[in-house]
N, C-alpha and C. Protein backbone atom coordinates (compact mmCIF):
# COMPACT_ATOMS: atom_id res chain seq x y z
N UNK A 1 112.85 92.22 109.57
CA UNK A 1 112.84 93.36 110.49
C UNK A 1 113.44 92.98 111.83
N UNK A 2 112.94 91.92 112.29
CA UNK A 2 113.80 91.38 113.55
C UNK A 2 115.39 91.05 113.42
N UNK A 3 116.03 90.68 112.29
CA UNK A 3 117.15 91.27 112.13
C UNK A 3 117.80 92.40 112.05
N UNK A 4 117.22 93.31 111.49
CA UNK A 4 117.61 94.68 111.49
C UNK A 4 117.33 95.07 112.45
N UNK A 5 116.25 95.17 113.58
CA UNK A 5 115.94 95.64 115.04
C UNK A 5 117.83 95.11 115.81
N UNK A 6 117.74 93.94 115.68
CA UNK A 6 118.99 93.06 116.62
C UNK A 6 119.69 93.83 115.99
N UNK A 7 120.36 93.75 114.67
CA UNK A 7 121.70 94.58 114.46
C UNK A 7 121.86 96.47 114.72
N UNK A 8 120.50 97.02 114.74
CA UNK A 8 120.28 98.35 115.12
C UNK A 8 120.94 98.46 117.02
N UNK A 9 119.95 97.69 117.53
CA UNK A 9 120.83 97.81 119.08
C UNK A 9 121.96 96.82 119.34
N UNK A 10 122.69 96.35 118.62
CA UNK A 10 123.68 95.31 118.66
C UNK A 10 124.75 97.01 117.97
N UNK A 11 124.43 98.01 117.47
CA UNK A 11 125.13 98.57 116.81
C UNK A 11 125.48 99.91 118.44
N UNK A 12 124.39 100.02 118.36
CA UNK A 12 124.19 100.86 119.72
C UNK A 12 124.60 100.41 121.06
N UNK A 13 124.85 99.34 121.15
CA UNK A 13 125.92 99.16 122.16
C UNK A 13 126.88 98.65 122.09
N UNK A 14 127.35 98.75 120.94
CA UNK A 14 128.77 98.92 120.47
C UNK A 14 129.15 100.63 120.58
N UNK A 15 128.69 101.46 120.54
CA UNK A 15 128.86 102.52 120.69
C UNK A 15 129.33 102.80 122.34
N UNK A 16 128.85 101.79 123.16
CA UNK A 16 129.31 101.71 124.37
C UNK A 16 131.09 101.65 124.76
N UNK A 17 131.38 100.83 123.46
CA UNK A 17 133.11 100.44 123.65
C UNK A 17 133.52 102.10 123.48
N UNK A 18 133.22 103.08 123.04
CA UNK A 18 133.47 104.35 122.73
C UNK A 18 133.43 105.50 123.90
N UNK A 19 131.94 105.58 123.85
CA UNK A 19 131.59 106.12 125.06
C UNK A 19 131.22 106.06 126.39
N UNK A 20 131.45 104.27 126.53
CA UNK A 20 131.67 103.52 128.23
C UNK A 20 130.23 103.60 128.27
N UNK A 21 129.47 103.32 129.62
CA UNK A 21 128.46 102.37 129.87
C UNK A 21 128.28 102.95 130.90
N UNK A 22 126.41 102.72 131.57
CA UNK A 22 126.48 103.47 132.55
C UNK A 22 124.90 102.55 132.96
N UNK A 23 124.90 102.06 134.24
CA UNK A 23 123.70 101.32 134.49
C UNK A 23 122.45 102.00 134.30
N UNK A 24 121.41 101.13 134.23
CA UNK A 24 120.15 101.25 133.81
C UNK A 24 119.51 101.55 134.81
N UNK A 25 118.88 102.20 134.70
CA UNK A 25 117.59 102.84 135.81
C UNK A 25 116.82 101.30 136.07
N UNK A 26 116.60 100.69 135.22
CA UNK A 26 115.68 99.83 135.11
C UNK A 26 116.34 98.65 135.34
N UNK A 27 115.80 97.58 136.47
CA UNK A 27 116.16 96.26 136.63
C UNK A 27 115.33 94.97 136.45
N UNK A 28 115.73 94.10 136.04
CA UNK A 28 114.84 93.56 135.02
C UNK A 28 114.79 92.30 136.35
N UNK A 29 113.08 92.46 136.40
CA UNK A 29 112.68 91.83 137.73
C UNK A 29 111.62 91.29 137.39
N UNK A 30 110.89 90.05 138.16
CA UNK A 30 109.05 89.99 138.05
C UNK A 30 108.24 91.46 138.11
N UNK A 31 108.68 92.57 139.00
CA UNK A 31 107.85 93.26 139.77
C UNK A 31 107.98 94.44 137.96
N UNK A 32 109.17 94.90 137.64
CA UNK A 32 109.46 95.16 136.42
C UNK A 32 109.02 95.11 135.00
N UNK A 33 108.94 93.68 135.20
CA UNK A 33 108.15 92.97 133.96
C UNK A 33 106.80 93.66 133.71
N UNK A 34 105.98 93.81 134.99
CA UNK A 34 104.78 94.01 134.81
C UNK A 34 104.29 94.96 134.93
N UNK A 35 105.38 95.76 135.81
CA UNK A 35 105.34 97.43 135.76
C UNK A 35 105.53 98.05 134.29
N UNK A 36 106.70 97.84 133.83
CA UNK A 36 107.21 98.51 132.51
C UNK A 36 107.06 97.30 131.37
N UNK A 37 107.49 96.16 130.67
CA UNK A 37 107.42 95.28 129.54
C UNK A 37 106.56 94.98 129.59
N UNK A 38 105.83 94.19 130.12
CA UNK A 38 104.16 93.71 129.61
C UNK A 38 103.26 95.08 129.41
N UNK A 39 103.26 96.16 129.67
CA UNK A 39 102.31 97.03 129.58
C UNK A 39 102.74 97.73 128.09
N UNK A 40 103.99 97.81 127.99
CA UNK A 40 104.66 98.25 126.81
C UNK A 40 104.22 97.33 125.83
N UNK A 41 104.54 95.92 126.23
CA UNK A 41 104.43 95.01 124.86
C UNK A 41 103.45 95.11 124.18
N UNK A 42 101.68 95.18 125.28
CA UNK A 42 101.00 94.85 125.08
C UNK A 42 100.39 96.13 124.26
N UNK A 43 100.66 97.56 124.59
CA UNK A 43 100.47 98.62 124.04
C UNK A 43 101.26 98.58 122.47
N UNK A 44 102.48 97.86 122.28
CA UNK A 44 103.04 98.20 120.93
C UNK A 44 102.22 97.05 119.99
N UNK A 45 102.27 96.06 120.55
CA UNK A 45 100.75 95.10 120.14
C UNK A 45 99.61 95.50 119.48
N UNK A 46 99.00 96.38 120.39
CA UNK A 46 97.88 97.07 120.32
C UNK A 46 97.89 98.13 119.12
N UNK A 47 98.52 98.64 119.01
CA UNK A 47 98.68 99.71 118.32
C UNK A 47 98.76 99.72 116.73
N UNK A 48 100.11 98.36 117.20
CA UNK A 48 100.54 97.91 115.87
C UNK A 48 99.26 96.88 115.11
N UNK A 49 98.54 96.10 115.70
CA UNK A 49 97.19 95.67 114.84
C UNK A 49 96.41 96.73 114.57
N UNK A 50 95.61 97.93 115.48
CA UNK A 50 94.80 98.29 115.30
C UNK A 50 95.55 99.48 113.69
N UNK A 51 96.49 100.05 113.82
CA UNK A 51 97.43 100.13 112.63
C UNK A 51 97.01 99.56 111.76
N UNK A 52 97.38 98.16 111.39
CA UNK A 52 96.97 97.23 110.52
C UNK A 52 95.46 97.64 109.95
N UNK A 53 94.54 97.50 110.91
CA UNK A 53 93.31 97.57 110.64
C UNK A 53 92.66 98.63 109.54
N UNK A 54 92.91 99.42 110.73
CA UNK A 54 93.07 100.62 109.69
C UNK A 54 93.51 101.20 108.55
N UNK A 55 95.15 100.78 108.16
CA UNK A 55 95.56 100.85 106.82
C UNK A 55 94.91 99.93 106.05
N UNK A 56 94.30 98.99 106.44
CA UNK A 56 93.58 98.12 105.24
C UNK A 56 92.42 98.49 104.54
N UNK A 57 92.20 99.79 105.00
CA UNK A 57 91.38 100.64 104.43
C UNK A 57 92.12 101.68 103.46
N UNK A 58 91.97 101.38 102.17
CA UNK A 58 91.74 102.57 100.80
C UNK A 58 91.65 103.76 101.30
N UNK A 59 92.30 104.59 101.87
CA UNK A 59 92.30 105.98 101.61
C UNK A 59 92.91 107.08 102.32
N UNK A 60 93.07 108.11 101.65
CA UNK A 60 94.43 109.32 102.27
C UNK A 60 93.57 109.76 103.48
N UNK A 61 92.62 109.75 103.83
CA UNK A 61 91.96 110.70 105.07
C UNK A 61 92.14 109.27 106.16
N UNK A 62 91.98 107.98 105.86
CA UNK A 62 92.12 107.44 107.14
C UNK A 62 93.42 107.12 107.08
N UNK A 63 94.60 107.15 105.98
CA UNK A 63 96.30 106.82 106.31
C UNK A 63 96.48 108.06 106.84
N UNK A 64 96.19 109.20 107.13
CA UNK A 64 96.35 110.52 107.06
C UNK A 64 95.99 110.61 109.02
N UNK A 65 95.12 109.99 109.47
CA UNK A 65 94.41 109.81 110.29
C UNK A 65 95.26 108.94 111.27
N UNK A 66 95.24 107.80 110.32
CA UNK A 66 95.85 106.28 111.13
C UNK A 66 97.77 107.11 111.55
N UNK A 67 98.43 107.89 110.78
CA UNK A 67 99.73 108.22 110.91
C UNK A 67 99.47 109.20 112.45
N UNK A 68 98.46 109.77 112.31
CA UNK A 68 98.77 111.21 113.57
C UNK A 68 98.27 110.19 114.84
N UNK A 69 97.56 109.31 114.51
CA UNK A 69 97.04 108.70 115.97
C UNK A 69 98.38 107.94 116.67
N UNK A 70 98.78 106.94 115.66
CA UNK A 70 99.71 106.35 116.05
C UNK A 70 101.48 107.20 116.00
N UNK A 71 101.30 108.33 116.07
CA UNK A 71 102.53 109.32 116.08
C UNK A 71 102.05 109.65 117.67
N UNK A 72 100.61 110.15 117.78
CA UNK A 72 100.36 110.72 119.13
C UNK A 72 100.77 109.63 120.07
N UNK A 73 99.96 108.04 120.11
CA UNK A 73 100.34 106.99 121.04
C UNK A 73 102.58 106.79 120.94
N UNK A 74 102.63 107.22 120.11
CA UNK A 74 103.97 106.64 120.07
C UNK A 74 104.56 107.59 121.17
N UNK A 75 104.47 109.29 121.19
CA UNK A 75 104.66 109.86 121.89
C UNK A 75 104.20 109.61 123.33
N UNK A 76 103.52 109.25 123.61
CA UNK A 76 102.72 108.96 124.70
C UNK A 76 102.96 107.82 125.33
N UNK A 77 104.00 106.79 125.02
CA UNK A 77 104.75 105.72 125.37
C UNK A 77 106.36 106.45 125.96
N UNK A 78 106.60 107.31 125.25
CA UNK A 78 108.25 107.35 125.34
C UNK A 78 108.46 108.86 126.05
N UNK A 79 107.18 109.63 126.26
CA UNK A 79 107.88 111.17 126.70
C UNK A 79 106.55 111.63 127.76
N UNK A 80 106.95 111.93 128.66
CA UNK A 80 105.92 112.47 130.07
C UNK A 80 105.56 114.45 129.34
N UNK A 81 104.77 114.19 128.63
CA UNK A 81 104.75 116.18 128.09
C UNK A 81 104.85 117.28 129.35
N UNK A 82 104.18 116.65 130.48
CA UNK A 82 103.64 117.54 131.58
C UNK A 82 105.01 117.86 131.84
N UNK A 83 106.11 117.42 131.92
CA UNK A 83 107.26 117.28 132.28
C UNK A 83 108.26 118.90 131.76
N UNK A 84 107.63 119.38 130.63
CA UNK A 84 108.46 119.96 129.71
C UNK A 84 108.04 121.67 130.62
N UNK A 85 108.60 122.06 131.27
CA UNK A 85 108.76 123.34 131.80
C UNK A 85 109.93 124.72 131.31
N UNK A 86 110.99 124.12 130.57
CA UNK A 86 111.50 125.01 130.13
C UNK A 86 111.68 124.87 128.90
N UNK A 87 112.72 126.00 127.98
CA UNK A 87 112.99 125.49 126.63
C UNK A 87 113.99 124.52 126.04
N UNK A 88 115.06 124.44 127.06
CA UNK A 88 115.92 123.31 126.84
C UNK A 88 114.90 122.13 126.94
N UNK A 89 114.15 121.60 128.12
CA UNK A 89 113.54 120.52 128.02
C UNK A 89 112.48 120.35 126.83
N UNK A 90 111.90 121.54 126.46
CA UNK A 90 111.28 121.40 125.22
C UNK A 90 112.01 121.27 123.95
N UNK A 91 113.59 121.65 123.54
CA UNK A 91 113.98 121.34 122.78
C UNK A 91 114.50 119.58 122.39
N UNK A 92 114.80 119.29 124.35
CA UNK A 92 115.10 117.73 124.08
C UNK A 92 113.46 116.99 123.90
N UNK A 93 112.73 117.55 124.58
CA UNK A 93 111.38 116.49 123.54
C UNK A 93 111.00 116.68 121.98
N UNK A 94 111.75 117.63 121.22
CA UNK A 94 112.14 117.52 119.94
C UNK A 94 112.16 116.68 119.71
N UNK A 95 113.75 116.93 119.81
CA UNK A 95 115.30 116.30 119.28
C UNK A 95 114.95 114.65 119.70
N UNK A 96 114.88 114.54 120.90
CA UNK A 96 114.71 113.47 121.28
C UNK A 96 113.53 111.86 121.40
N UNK A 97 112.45 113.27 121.48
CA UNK A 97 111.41 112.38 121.16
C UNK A 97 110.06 112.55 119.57
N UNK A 98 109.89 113.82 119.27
CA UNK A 98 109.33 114.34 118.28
C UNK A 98 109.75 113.33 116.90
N UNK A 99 110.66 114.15 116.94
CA UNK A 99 111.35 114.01 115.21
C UNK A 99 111.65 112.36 115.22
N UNK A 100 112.39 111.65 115.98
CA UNK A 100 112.34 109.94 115.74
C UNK A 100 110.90 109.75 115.94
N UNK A 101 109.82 110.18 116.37
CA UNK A 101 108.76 109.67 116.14
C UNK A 101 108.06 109.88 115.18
N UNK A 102 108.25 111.01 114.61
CA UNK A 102 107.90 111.41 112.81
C UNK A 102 108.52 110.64 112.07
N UNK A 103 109.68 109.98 111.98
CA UNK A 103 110.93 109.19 111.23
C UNK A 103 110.23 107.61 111.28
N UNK A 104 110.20 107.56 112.63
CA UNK A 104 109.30 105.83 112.83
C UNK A 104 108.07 105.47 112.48
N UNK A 105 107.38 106.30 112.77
CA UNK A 105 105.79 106.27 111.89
C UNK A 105 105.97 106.40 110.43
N UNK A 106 107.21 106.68 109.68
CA UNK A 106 106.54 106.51 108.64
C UNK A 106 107.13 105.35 107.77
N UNK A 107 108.08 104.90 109.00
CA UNK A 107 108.78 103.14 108.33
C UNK A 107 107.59 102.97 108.68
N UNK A 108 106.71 102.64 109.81
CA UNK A 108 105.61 101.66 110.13
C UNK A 108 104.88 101.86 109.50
N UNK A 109 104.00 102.57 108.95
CA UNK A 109 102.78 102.97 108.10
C UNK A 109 103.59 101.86 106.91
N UNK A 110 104.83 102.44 106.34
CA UNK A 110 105.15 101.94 104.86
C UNK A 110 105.24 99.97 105.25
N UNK A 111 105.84 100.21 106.08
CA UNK A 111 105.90 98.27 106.48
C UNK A 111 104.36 97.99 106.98
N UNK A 112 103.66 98.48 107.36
CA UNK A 112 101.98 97.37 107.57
C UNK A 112 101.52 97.75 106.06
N UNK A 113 102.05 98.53 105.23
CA UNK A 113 100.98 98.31 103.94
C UNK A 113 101.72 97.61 103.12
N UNK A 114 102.91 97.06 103.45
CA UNK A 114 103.85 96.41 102.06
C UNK A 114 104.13 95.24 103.12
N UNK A 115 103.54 94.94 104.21
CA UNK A 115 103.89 93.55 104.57
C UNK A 115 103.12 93.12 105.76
N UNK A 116 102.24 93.70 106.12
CA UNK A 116 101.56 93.67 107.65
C UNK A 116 102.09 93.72 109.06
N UNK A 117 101.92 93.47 110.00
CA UNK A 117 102.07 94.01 111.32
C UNK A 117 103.10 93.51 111.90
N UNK A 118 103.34 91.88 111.51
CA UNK A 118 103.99 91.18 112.39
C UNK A 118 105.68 91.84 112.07
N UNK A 119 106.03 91.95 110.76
CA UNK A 119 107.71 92.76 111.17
C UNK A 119 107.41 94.62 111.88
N UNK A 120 106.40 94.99 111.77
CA UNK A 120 106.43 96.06 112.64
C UNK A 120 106.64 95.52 114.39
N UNK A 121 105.88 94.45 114.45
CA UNK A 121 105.36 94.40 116.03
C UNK A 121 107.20 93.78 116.22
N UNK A 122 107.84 92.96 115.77
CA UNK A 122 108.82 92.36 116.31
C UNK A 122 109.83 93.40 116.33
N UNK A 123 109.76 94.46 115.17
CA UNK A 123 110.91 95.51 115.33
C UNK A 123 111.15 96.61 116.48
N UNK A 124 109.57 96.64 116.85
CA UNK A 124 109.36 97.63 117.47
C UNK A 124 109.26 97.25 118.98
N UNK A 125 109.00 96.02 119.34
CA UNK A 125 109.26 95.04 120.66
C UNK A 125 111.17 95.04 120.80
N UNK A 126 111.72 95.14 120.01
CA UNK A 126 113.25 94.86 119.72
C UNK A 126 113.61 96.07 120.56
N UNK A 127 113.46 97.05 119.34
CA UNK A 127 113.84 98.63 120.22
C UNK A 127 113.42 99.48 120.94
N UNK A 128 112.01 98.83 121.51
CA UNK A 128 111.45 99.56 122.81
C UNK A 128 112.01 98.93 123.65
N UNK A 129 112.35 97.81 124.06
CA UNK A 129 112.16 96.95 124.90
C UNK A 129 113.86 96.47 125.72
N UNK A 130 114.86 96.83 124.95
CA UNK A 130 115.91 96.72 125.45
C UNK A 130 116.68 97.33 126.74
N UNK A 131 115.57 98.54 127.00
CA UNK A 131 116.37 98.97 127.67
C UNK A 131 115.96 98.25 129.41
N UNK A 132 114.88 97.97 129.03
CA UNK A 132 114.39 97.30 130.23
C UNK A 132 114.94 95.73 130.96
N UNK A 133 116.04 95.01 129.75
CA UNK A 133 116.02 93.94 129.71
C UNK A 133 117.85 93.65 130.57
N UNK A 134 118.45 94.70 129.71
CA UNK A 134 119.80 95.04 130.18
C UNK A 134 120.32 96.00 131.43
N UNK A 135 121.25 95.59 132.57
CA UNK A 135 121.53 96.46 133.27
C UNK A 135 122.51 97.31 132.66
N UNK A 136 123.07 97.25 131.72
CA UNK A 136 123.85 98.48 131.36
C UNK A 136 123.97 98.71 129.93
N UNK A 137 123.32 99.98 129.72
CA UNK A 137 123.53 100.70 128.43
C UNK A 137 125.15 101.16 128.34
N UNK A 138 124.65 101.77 126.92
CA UNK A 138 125.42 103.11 126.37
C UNK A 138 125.43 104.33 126.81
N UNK A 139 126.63 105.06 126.89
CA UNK A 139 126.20 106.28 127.59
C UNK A 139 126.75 107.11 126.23
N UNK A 140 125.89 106.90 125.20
CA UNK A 140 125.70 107.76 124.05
C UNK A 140 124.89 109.14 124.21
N UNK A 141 125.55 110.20 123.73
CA UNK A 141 125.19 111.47 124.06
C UNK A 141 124.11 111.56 123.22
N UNK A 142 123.03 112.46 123.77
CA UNK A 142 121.50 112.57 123.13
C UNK A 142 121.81 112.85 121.93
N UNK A 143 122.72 113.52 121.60
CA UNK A 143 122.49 114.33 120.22
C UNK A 143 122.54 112.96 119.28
N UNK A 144 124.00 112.13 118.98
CA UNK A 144 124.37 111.00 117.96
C UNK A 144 122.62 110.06 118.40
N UNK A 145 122.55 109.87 119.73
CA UNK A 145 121.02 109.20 120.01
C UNK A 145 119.85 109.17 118.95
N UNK A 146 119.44 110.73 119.29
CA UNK A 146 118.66 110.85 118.81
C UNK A 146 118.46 110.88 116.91
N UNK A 147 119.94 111.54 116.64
CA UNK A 147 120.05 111.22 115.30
C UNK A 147 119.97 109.67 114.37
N UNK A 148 120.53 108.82 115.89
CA UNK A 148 120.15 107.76 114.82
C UNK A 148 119.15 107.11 114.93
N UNK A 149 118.19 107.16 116.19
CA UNK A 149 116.55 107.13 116.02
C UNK A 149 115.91 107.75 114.97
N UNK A 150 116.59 108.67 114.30
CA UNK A 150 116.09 109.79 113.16
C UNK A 150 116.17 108.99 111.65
N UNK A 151 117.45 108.78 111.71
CA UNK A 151 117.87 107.86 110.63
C UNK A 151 117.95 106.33 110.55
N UNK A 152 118.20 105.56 111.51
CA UNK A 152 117.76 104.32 111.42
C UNK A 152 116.50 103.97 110.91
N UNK A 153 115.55 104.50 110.72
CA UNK A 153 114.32 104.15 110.04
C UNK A 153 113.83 104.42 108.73
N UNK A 154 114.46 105.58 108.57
CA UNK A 154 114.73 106.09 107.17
C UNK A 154 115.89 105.30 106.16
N UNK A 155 117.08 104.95 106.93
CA UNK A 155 118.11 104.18 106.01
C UNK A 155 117.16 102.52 106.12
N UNK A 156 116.48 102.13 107.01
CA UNK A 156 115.57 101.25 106.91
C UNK A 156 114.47 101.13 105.53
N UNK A 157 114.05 101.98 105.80
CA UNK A 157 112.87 102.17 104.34
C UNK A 157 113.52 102.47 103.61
N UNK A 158 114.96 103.02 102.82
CA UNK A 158 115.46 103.02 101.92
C UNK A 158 116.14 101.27 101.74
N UNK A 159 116.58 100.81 102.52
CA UNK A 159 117.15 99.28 102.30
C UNK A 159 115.82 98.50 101.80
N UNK A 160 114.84 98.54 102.59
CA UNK A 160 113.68 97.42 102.31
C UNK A 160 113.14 97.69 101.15
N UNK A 161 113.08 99.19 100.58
CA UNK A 161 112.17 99.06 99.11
C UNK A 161 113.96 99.28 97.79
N UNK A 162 114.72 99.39 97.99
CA UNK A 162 115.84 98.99 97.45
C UNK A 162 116.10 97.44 97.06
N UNK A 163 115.90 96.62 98.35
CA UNK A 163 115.67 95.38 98.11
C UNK A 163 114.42 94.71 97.96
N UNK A 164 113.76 95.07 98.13
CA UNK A 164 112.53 94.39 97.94
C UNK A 164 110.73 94.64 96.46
N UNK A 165 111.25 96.23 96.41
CA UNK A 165 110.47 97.02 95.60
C UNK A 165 110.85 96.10 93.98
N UNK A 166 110.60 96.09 93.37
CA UNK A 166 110.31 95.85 92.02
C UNK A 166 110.45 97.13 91.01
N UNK A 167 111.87 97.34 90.37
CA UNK A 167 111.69 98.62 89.68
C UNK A 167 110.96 98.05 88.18
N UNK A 168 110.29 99.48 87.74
CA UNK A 168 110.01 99.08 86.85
C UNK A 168 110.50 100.15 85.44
């Protein structure tokens, strides 16, 4: 998974040679670190064991349970709701944040029960965490963005049980 995280944003800013580059809000400082990455890390950490925990429990009412909690925290890392005043802005917390978070929860659910936490926690440290680390992104338009937050996780769980599943 930590390969596929690296080649996912190694792919995404290659998209930069296309659509040029545009600095980061975010500068990667001591004061930084502890404002935004350690609080992040320690939350995708968090999440991602107590995840664990939980799926190690037998049954559809607590995977059923364990998916909406950790869909709600996922949202709750990446999108300010109070924020959303009109319908364009409610359509980009869709597009933008909704639906890749329906798409990612359900690689993660499928990777802590077919392998445990640690390739969730490193994948998900990979692609939260970049943007904080680099002064200059991609200036990839939301739409291709968000689509491949949509699909990168899905062509993910199709590669890993392709290669890894056991047909029978």
């Amino acid at each position: 998974m930590t390969v596929i995280a690296l080649v996912a944003v190694t792919l995404y800013f290659m998209t930069g040679l296309h659509f040029g580059f545009v600095r980061s809000i975010y500068r990667f400082s001591a004061s930084n670190f502890f404002k935004y990455i350690l609080p992040l890390s320690v939350t995708i950490i968090a999440v991602e064991i107590i995840r664990g925990v939980l799926l190690a429990e037998k049954g559809r009412l607590v995977a059923v349970f364990t998916y909406l909690s950790c869909f709600v925290a996922e949202l709750l890392m990446h999108f300010n709701v109070s924020s959303i005043r009109t319908f364009h802005q409610f359509m980009d917390a869709v597009g933008l944040t909704f639906l890749p978070a329906i798409a990612a929860n359900l690689l993660y659910c499928y990777l802590v029960r077919r392998y445990g936490v640690l390739p969730n926690i490193f994948y998900r440290l990979i692609c939260t965490l970049y943007p904080f680390v680099f002064t200059a992104l991609p200036n990839t338009p939301d739409i291709l963005y968000s689509f491949a937050r949509i699909m990168i996780p899905i062509l993910v769980w199709f590669f890993i049980s392709l290669l890894y599943e056991k047909q029978k």
